[in-house]
Structures are given as structure tokens and as C-alpha cells.
N, C-alpha and C. Protein backbone atom coordinates (compact mmCIF):
# COMPACT_ATOMS: atom_id res chain seq x y z
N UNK A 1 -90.04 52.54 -40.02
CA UNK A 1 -89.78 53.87 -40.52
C UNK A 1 -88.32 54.19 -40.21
N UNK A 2 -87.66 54.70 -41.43
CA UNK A 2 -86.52 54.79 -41.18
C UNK A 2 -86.30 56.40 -41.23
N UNK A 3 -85.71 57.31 -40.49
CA UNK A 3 -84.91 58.90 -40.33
C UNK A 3 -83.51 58.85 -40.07
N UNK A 4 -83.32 59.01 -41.14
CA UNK A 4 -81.54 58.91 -41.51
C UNK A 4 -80.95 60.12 -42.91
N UNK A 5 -80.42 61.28 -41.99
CA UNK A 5 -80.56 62.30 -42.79
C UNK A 5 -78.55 61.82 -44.08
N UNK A 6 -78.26 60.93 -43.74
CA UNK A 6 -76.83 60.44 -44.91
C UNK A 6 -77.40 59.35 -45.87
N UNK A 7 -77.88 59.96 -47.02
CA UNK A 7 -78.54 59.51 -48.42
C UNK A 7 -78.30 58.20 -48.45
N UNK A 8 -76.34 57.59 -48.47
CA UNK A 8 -76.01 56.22 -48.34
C UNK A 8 -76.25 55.37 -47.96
N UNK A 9 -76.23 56.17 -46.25
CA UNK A 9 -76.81 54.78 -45.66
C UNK A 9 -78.49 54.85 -45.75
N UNK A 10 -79.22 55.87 -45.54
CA UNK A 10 -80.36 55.41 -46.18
C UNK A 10 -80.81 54.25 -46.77
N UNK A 11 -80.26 54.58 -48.45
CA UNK A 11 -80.60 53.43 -49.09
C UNK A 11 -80.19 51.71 -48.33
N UNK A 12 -79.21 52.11 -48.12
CA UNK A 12 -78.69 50.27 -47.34
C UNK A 12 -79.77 49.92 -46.72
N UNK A 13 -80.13 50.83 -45.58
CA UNK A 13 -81.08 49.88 -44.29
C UNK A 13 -82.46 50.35 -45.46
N UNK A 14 -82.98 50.99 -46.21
CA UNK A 14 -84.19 50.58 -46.96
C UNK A 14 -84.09 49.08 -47.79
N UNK A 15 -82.43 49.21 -48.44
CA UNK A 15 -82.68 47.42 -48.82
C UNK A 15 -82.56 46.74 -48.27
N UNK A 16 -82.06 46.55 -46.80
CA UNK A 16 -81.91 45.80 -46.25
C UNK A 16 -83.31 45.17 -45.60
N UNK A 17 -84.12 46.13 -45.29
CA UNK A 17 -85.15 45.77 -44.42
C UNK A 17 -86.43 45.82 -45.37
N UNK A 18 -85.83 46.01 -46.54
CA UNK A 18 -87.22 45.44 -47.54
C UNK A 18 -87.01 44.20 -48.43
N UNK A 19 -85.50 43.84 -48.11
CA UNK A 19 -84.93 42.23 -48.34
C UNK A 19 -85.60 41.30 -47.39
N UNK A 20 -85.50 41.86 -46.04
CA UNK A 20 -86.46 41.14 -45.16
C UNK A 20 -87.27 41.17 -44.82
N UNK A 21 -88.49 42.07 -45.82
CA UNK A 21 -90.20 41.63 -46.05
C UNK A 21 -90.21 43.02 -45.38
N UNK A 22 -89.94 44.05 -44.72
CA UNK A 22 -90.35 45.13 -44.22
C UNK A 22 -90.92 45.75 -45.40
N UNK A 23 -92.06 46.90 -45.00
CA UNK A 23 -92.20 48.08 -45.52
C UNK A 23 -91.71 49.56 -45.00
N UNK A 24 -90.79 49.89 -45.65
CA UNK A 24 -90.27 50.82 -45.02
C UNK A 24 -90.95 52.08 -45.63
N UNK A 25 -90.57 53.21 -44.66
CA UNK A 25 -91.26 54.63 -45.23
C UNK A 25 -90.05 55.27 -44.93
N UNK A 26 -89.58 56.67 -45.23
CA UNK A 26 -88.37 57.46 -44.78
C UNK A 26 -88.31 58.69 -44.75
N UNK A 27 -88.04 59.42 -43.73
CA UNK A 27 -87.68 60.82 -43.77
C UNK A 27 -85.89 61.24 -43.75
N UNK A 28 -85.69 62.69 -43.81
CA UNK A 28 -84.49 62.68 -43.88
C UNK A 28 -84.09 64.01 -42.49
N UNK A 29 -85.23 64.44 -42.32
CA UNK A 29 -85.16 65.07 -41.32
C UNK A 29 -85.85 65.09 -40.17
N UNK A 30 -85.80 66.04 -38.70
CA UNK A 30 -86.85 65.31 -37.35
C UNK A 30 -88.32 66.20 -37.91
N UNK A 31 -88.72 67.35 -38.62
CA UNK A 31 -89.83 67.95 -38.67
C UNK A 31 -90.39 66.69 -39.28
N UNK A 32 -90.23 66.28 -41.13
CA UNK A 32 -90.75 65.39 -41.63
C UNK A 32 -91.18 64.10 -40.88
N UNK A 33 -90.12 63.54 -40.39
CA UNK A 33 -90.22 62.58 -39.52
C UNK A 33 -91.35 62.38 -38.26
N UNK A 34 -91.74 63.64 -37.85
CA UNK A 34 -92.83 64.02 -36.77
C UNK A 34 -93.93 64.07 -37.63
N UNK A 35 -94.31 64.34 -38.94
CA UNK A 35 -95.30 64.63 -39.45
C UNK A 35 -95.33 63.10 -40.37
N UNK A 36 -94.56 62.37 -40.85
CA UNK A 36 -94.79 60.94 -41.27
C UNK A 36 -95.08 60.38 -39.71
N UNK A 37 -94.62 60.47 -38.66
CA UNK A 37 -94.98 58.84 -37.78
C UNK A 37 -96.57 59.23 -37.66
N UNK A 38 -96.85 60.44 -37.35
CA UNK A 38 -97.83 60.66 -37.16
C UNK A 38 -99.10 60.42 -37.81
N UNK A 39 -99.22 60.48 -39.44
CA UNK A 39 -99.76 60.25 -40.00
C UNK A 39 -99.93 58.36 -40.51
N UNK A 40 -98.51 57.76 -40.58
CA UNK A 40 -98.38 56.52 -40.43
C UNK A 40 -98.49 55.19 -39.59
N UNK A 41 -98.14 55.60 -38.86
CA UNK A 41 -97.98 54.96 -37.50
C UNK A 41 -96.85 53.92 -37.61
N UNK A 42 -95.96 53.61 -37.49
CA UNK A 42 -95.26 52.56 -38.07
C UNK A 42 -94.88 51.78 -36.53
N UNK A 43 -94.76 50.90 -37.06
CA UNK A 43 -94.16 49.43 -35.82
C UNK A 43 -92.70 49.55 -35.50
N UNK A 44 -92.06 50.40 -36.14
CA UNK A 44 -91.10 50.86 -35.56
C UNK A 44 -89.91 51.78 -35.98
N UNK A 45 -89.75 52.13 -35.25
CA UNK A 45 -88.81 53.75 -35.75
C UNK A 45 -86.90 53.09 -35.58
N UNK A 46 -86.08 53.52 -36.77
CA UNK A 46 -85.22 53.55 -36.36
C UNK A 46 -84.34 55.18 -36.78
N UNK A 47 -84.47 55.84 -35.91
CA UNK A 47 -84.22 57.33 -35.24
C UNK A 47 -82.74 57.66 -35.48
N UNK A 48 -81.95 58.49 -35.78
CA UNK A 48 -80.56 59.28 -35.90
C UNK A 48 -81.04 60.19 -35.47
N UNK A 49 -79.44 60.75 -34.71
CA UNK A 49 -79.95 61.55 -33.47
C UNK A 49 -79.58 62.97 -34.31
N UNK A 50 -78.10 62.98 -35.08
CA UNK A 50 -78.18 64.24 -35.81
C UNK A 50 -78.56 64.10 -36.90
N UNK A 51 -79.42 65.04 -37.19
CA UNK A 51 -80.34 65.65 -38.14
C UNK A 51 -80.52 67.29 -38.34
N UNK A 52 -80.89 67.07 -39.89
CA UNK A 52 -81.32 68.95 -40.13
C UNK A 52 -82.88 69.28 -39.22
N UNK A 53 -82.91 70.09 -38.89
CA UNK A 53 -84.39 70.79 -38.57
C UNK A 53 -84.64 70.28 -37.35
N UNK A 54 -84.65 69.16 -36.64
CA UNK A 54 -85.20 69.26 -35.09
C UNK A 54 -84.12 67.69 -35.12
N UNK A 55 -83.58 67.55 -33.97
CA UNK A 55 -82.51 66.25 -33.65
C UNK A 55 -83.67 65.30 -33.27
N UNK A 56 -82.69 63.95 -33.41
CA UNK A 56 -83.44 62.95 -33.13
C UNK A 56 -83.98 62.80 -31.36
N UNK A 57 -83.37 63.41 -30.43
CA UNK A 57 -83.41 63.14 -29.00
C UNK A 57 -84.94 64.14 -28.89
N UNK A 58 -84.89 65.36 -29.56
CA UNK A 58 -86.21 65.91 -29.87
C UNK A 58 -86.87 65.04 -30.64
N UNK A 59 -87.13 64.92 -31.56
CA UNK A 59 -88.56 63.68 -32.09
C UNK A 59 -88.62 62.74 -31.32
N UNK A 60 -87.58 62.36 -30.62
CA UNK A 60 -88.01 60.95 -29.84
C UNK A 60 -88.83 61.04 -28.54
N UNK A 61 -88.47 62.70 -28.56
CA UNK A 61 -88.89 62.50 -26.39
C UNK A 61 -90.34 63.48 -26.96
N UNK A 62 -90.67 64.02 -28.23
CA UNK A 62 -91.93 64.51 -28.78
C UNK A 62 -92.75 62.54 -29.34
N UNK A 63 -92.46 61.90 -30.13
CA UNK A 63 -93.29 61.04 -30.13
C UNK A 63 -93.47 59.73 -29.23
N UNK A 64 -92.28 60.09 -27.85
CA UNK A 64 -92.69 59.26 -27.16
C UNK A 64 -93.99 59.89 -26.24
N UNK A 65 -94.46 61.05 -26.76
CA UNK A 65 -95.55 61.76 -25.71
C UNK A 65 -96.58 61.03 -26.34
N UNK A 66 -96.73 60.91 -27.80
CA UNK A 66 -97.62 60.62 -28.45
C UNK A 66 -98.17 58.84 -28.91
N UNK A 67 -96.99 58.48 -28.78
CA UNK A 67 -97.52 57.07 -29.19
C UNK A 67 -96.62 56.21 -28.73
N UNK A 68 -96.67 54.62 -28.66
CA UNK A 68 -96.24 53.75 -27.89
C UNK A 68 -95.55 52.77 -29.20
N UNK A 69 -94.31 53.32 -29.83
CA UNK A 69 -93.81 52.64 -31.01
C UNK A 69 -92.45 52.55 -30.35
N UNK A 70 -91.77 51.11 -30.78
CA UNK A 70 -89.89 51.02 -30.37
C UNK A 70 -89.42 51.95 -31.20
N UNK A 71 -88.18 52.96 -30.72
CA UNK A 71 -87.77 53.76 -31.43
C UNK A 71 -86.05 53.16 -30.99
N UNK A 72 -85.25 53.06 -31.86
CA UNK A 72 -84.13 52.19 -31.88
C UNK A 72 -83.40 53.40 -32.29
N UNK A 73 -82.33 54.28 -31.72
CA UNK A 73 -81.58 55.07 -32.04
C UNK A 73 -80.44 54.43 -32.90
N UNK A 74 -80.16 55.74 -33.74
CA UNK A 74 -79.03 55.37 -34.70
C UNK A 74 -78.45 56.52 -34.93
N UNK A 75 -76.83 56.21 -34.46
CA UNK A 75 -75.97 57.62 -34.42
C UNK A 75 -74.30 57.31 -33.72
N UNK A 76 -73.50 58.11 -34.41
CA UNK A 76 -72.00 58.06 -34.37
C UNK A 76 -71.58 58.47 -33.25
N UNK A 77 -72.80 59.01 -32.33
CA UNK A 77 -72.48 59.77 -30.78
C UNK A 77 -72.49 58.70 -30.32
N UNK A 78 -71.23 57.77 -29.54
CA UNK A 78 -70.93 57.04 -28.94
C UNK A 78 -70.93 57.19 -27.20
N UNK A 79 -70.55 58.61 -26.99
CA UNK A 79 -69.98 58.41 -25.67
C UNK A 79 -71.53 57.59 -24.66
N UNK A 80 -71.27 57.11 -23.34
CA UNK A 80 -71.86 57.37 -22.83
C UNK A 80 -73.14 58.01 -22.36
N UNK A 81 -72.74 59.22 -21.98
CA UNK A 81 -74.05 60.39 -21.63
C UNK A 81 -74.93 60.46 -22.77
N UNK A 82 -74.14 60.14 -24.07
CA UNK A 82 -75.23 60.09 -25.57
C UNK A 82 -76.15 58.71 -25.39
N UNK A 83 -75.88 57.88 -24.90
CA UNK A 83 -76.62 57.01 -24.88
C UNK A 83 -77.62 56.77 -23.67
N UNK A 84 -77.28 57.29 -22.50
CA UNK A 84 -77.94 57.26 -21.48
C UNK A 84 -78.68 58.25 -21.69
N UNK A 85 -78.75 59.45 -22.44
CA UNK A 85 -79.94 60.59 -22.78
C UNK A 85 -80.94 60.13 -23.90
N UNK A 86 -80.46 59.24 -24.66
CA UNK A 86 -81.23 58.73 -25.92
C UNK A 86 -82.14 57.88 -24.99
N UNK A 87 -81.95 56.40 -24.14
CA UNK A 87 -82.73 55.61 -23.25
C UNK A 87 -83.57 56.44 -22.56
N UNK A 88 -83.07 57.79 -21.49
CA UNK A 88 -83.81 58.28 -20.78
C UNK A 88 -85.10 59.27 -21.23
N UNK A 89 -84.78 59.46 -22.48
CA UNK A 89 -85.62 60.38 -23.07
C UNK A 89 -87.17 59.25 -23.80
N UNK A 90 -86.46 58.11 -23.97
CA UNK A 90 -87.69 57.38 -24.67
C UNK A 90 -87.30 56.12 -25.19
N UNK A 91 -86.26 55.99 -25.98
CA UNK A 91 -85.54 55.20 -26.76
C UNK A 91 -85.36 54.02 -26.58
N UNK A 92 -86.05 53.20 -27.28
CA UNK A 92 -86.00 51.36 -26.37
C UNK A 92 -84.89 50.94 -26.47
N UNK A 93 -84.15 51.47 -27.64
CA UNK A 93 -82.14 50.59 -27.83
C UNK A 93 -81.41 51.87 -28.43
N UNK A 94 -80.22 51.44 -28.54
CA UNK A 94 -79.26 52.38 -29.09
C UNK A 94 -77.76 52.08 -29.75
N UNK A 95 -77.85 51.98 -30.83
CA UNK A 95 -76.71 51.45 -31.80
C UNK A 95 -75.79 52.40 -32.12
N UNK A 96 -74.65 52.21 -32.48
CA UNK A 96 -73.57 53.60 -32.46
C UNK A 96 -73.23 53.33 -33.69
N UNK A 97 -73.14 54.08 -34.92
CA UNK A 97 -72.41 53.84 -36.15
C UNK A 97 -70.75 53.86 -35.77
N UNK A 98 -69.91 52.52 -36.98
CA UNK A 98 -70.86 51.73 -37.79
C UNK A 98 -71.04 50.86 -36.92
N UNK A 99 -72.18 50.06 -37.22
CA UNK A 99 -72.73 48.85 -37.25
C UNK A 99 -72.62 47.72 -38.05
N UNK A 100 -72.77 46.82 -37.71
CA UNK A 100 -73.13 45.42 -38.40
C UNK A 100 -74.91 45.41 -38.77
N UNK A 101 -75.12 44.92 -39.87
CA UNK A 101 -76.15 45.19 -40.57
C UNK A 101 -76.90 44.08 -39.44
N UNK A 102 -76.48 43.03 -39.84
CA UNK A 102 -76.83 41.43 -39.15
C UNK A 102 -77.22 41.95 -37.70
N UNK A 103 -76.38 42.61 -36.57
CA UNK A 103 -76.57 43.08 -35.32
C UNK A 103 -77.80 44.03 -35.57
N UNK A 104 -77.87 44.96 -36.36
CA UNK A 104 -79.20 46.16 -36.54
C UNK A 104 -80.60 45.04 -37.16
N UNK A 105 -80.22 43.74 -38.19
CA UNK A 105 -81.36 43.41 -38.31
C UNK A 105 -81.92 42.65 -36.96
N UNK A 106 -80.88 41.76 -36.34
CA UNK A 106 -81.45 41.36 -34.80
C UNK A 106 -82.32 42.20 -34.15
N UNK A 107 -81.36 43.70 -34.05
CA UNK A 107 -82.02 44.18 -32.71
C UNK A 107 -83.69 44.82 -33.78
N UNK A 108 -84.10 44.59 -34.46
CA UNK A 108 -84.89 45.18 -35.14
C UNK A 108 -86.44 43.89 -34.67
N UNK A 109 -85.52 43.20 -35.37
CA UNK A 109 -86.44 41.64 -35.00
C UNK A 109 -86.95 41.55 -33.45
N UNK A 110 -85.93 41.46 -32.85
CA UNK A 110 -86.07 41.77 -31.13
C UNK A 110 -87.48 42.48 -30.71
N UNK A 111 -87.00 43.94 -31.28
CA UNK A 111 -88.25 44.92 -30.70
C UNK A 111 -89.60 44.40 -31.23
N UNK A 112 -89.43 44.07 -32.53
CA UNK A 112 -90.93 43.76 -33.07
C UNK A 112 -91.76 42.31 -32.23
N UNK A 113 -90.31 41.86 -32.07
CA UNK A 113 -90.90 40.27 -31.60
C UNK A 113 -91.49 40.61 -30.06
N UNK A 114 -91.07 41.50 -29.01
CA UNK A 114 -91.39 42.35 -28.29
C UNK A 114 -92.38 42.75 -28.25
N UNK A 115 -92.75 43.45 -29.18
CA UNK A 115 -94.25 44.13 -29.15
C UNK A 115 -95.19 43.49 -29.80
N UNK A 116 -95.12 41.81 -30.63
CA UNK A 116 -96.06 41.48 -31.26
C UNK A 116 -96.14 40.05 -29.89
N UNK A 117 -95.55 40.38 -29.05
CA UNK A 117 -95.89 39.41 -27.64
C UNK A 117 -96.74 40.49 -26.35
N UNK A 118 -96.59 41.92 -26.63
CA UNK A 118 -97.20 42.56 -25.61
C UNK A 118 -98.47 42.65 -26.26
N UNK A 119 -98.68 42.47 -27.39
CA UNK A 119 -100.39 42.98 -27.96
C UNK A 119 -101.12 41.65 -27.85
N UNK A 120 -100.10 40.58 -27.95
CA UNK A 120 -101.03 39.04 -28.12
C UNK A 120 -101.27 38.91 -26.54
N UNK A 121 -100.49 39.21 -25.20
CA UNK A 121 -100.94 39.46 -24.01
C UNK A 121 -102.13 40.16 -23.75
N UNK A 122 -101.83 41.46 -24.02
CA UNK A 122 -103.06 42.32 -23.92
C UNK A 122 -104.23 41.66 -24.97
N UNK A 123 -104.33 41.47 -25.54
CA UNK A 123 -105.37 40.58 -26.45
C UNK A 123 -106.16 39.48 -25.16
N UNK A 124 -105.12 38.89 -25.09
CA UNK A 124 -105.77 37.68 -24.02
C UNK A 124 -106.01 38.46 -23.07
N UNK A 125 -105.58 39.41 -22.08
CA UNK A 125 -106.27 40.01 -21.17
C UNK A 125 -107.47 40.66 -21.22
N UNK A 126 -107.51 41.39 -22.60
CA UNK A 126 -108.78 42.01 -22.38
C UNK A 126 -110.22 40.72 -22.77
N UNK A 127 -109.82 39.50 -23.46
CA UNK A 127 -110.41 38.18 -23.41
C UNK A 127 -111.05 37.59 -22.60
N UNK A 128 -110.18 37.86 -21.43
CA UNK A 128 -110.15 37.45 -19.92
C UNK A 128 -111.07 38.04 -19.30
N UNK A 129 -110.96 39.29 -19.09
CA UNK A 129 -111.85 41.00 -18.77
C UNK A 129 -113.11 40.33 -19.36
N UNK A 130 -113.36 40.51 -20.40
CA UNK A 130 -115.06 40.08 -21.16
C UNK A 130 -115.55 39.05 -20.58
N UNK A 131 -114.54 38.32 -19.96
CA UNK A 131 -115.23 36.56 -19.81
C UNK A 131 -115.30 36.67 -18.31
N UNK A 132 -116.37 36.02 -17.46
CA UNK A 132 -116.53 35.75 -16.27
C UNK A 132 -115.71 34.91 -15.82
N UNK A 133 -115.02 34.92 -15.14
CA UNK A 133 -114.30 33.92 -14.80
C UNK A 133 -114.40 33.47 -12.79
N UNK A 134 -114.71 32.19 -12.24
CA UNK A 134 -114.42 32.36 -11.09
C UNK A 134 -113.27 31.77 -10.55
N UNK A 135 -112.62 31.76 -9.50
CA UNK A 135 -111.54 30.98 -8.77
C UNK A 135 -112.01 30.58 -7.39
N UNK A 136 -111.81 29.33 -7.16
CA UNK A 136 -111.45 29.38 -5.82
C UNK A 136 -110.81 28.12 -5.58
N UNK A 137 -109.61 28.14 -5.30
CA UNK A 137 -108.21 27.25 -4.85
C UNK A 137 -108.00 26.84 -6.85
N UNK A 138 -108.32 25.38 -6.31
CA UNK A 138 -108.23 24.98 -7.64
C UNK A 138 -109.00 24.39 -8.56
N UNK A 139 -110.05 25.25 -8.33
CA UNK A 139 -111.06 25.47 -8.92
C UNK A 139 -111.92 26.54 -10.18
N UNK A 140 -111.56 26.14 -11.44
CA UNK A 140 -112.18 27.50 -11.90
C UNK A 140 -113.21 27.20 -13.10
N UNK A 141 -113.82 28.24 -12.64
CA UNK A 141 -115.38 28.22 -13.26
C UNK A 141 -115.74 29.41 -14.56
N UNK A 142 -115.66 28.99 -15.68
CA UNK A 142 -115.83 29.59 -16.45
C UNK A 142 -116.93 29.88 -17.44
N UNK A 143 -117.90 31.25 -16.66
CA UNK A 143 -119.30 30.73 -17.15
C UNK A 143 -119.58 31.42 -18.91
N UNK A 144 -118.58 31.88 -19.47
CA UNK A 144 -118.78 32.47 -20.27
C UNK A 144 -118.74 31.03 -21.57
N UNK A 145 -117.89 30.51 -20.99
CA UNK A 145 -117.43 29.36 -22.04
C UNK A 145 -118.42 28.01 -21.16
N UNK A 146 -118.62 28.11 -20.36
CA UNK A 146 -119.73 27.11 -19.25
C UNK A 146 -119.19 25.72 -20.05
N UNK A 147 -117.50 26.04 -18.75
CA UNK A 147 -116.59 24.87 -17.84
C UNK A 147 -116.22 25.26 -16.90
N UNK A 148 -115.93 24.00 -16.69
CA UNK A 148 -115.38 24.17 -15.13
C UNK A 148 -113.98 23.01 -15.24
N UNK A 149 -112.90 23.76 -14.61
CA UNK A 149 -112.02 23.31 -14.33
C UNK A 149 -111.38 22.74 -12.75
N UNK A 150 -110.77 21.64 -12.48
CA UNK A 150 -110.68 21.10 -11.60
C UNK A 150 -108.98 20.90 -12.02
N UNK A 151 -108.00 21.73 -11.17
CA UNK A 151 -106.48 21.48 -11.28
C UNK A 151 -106.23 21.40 -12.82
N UNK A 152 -107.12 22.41 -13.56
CA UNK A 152 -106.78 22.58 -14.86
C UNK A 152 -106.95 21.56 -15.91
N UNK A 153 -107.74 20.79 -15.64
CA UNK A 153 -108.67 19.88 -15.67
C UNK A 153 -110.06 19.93 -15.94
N UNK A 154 -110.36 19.78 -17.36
CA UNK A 154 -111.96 20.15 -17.32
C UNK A 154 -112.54 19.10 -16.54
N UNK A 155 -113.82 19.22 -16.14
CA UNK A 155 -114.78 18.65 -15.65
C UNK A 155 -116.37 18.32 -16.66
N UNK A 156 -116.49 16.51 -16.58
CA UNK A 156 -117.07 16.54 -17.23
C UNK A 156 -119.19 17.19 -17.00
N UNK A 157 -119.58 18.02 -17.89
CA UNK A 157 -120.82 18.25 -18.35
C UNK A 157 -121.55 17.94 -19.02
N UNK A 158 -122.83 18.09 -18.85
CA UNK A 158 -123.87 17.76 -19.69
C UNK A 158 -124.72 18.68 -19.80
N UNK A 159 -125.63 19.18 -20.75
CA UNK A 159 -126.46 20.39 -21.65
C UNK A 159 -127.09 20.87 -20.11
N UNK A 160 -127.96 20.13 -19.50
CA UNK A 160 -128.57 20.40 -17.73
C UNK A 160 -127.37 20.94 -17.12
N UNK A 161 -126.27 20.68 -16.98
CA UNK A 161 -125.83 21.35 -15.69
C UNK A 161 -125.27 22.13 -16.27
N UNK A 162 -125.14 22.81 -17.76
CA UNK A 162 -124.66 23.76 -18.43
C UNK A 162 -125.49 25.09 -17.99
N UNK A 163 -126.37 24.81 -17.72
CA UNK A 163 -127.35 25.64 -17.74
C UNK A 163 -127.82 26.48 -16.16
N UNK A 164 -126.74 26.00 -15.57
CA UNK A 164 -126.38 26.86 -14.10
C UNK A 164 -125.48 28.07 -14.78
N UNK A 165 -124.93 28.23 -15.91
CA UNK A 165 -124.28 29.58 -16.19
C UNK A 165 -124.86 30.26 -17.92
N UNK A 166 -126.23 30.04 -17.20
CA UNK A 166 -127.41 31.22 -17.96
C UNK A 166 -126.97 32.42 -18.00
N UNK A 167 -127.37 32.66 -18.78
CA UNK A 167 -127.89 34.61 -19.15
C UNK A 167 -126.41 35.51 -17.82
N UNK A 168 -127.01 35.48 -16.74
CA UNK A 168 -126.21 36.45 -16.13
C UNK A 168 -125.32 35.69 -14.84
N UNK A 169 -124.01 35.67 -14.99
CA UNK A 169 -123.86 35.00 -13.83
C UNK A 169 -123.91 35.32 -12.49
N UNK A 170 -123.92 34.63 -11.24
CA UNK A 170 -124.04 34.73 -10.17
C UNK A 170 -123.01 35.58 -9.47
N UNK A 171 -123.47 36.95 -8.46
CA UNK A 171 -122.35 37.64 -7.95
C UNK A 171 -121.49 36.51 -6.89
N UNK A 172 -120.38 36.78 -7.37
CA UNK A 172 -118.93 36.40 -6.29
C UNK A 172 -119.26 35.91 -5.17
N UNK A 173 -120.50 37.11 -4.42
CA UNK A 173 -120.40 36.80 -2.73
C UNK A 173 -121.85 35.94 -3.04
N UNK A 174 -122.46 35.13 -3.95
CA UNK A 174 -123.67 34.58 -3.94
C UNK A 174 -123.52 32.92 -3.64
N UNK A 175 -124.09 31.82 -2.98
CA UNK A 175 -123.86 30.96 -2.63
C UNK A 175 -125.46 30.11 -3.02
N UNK A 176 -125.15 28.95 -4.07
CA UNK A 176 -126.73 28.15 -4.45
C UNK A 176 -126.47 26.66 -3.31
N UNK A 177 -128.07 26.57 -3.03
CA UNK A 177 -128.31 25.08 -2.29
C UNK A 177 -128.68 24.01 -3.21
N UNK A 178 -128.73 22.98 -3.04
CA UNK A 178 -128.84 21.83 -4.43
C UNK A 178 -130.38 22.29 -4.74
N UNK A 179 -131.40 22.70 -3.95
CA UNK A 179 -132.29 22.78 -4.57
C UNK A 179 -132.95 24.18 -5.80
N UNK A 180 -131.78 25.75 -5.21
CA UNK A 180 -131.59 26.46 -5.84
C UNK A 180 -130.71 26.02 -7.64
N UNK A 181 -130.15 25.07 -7.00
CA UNK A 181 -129.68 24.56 -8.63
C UNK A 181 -130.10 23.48 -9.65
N UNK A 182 -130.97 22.90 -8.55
CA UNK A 182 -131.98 21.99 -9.53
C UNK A 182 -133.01 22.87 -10.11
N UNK A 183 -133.54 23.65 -9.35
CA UNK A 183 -134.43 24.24 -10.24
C UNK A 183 -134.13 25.38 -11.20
N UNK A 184 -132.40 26.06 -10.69
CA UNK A 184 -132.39 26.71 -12.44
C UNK A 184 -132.33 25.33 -13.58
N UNK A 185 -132.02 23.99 -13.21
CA UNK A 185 -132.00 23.38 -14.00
C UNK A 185 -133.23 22.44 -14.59
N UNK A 186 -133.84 23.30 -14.27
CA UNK A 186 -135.41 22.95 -14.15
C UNK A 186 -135.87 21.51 -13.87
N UNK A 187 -135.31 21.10 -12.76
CA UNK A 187 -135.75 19.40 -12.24
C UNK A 187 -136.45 19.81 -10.92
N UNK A 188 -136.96 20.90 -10.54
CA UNK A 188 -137.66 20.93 -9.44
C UNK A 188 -136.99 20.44 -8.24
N UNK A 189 -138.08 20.33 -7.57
CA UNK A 189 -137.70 19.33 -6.10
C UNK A 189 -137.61 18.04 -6.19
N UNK A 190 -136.34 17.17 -6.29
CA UNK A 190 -135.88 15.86 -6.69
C UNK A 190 -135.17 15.40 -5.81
N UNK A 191 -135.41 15.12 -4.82
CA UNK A 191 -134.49 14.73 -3.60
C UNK A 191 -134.72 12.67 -3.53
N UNK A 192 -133.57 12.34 -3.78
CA UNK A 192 -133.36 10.93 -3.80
C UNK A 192 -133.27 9.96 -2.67
């Protein structure tokens, strides 16, 4: 989503970033702009700080209350304190007009590549969360997927000893004797 209240450059970064497969959406001011992210949600905002109707340092430090999107400032306020208020308020980067198109498509790529590595994390974590997993040294026991690893190293099984990580697994502080595990594996008392 692009908010860029100078018509010109508008159009540029809309062709630019729909040359490179983006879908862009656009406002020209911070009210509109608060009422598109909201309704849109977009993967990422690139924000100008002056604007008609509410500034960009307002929409940014209002939708950083609301949602967890890179918002990449864009604006001719160079000094300093302009940029350290844009970061502190919310702002994951901050570009000063002009720019290099090539430098704005990087840092664009950057953020996305950024956040399409924090969701594939969190993905696997909450993966992790669902799945039982045990440890101990270097040892791990995974009864959801029923392996077991040895130094990251599966260990070989067979359908019988699969069948020690039934239905519910065993609490943490629980400890089986060979004969508690022969008989979930239903071989009874088999002592050789």
C-alpha cells in the first residue's frame, strides 16, 4: 500500500512495484489511508510523512496500535530528529526523498523477505507446540510423528515399538520398566 499525497510520484512507485508483481492499493491522504489499511490489510505500507488531513508520523504510531505490518517511511524531512521520530514511533525503515528507485525496491524486498521468514518461524513453532516432543541430552522423542532421534539421527522402528506412543503420551516426570513396555506392546511377560 502506497500513501503518497504528490500525484507524480505516486504513479512511479505504483509502476514500479506492479512491474515487480506487487499489488498495490493507494491513498493520497493519512484519514483515507487509516480507513484502506484497515479494511485491506496489506504486507506493507510505504508511508509519507507530509500529508493533507492527518501526517504520516500520526497514521503510523495509530496503525502501529493496530496491526503488525512494515511501514517504510517516505519523505523529504531529512534531518535527523525526523528520522529518529519516524523509527521511534513505529516505522521499520526510513528513506528521504529523492531516492533511487532500485534502493526503495531493495529496501521493500528486505521487509517482505523479513516478514515472510517471521510467519514461516512462527508456523514451525506453533507445529512444534501441537506436537509432543521429548528431550533428554541427545535424545529426542517424537511421539506425535512416533521417532525417535539419537544425535539427530533417526532410530530404527518397527509397527510394535511404534506403539509405545499411542493415543496419549506419557507425562515428562513418568518413567516405563521393560515390562510396562512390553505390555503396551502387547507381548506380555517375555523375559529371555
Amino acid at each position: 500500500m502506497i500513501v503518497e499525497d504528490e500525484p507524480v510520484l505516486l504513479e512511479t512507485l505504483v509502476y514500479n512495484l506492479t512491474r515487480h508483481g506487487y499489488l498495490v492499493e493507494s491513498a493520497g491522504d493519512g484519514y483515507v489511508a487509516l480507513d484502506l489499511a484497515r479494511r485491506s490489510h496489506p504486507d506493507l505500507i510505504l508511508l509519507d510523512v507530509m500529508l493533507p488531513g492527518l501526517d504520516g508520523y500520526e497514521v503510523c504510531r495509530i496503525l502501529r496500535q493496530e496491526m503488525n505490518v512494515p511501514i517504510l517511511m517516505l519523505t523529504a524531512r531529512d534531518d535527523e530528529i525526523d528520522r529518529v521520530i519516524g523509527l521511534e514511533i513505529g516505522a521499520d525503515d526510513y528513506i528521504t526523498k529523492p531516492f533511487s528507485m532500485r534502493e526503495l525496491m531493495a529496501r521493500v524486498k528486505a521487509q517482505l523477505r523479513r516478514v515472510r521468514l517471521l510467519r514461516e518461524e512462527s508456523e514451525v513453532q506453533a507445529e512444534l507446540v501441537s506436537r509432543e516432543i521429548l528431550r533428554f541430552d541427545n535424545l529426542v522423542v517424537d511421539t506425535t510423528r512416533r521417532e525417535v532421534l539419537l544425535d539427530n539421527n533417526p532410530l530404527p522402528s518397527n509397527p510394535r515399538s511404534s506403539t509405545c506412543f499411542s493415543s496419549s503420551p506419557p507425562s515428562r516426570a513418568s518413567a516405563f520398566t521393560r515390562i510396562d513396555l512390553e505390555s503396551s506392546m502387547g507381548l506380555g511377560f517375555q523375559w529371555r
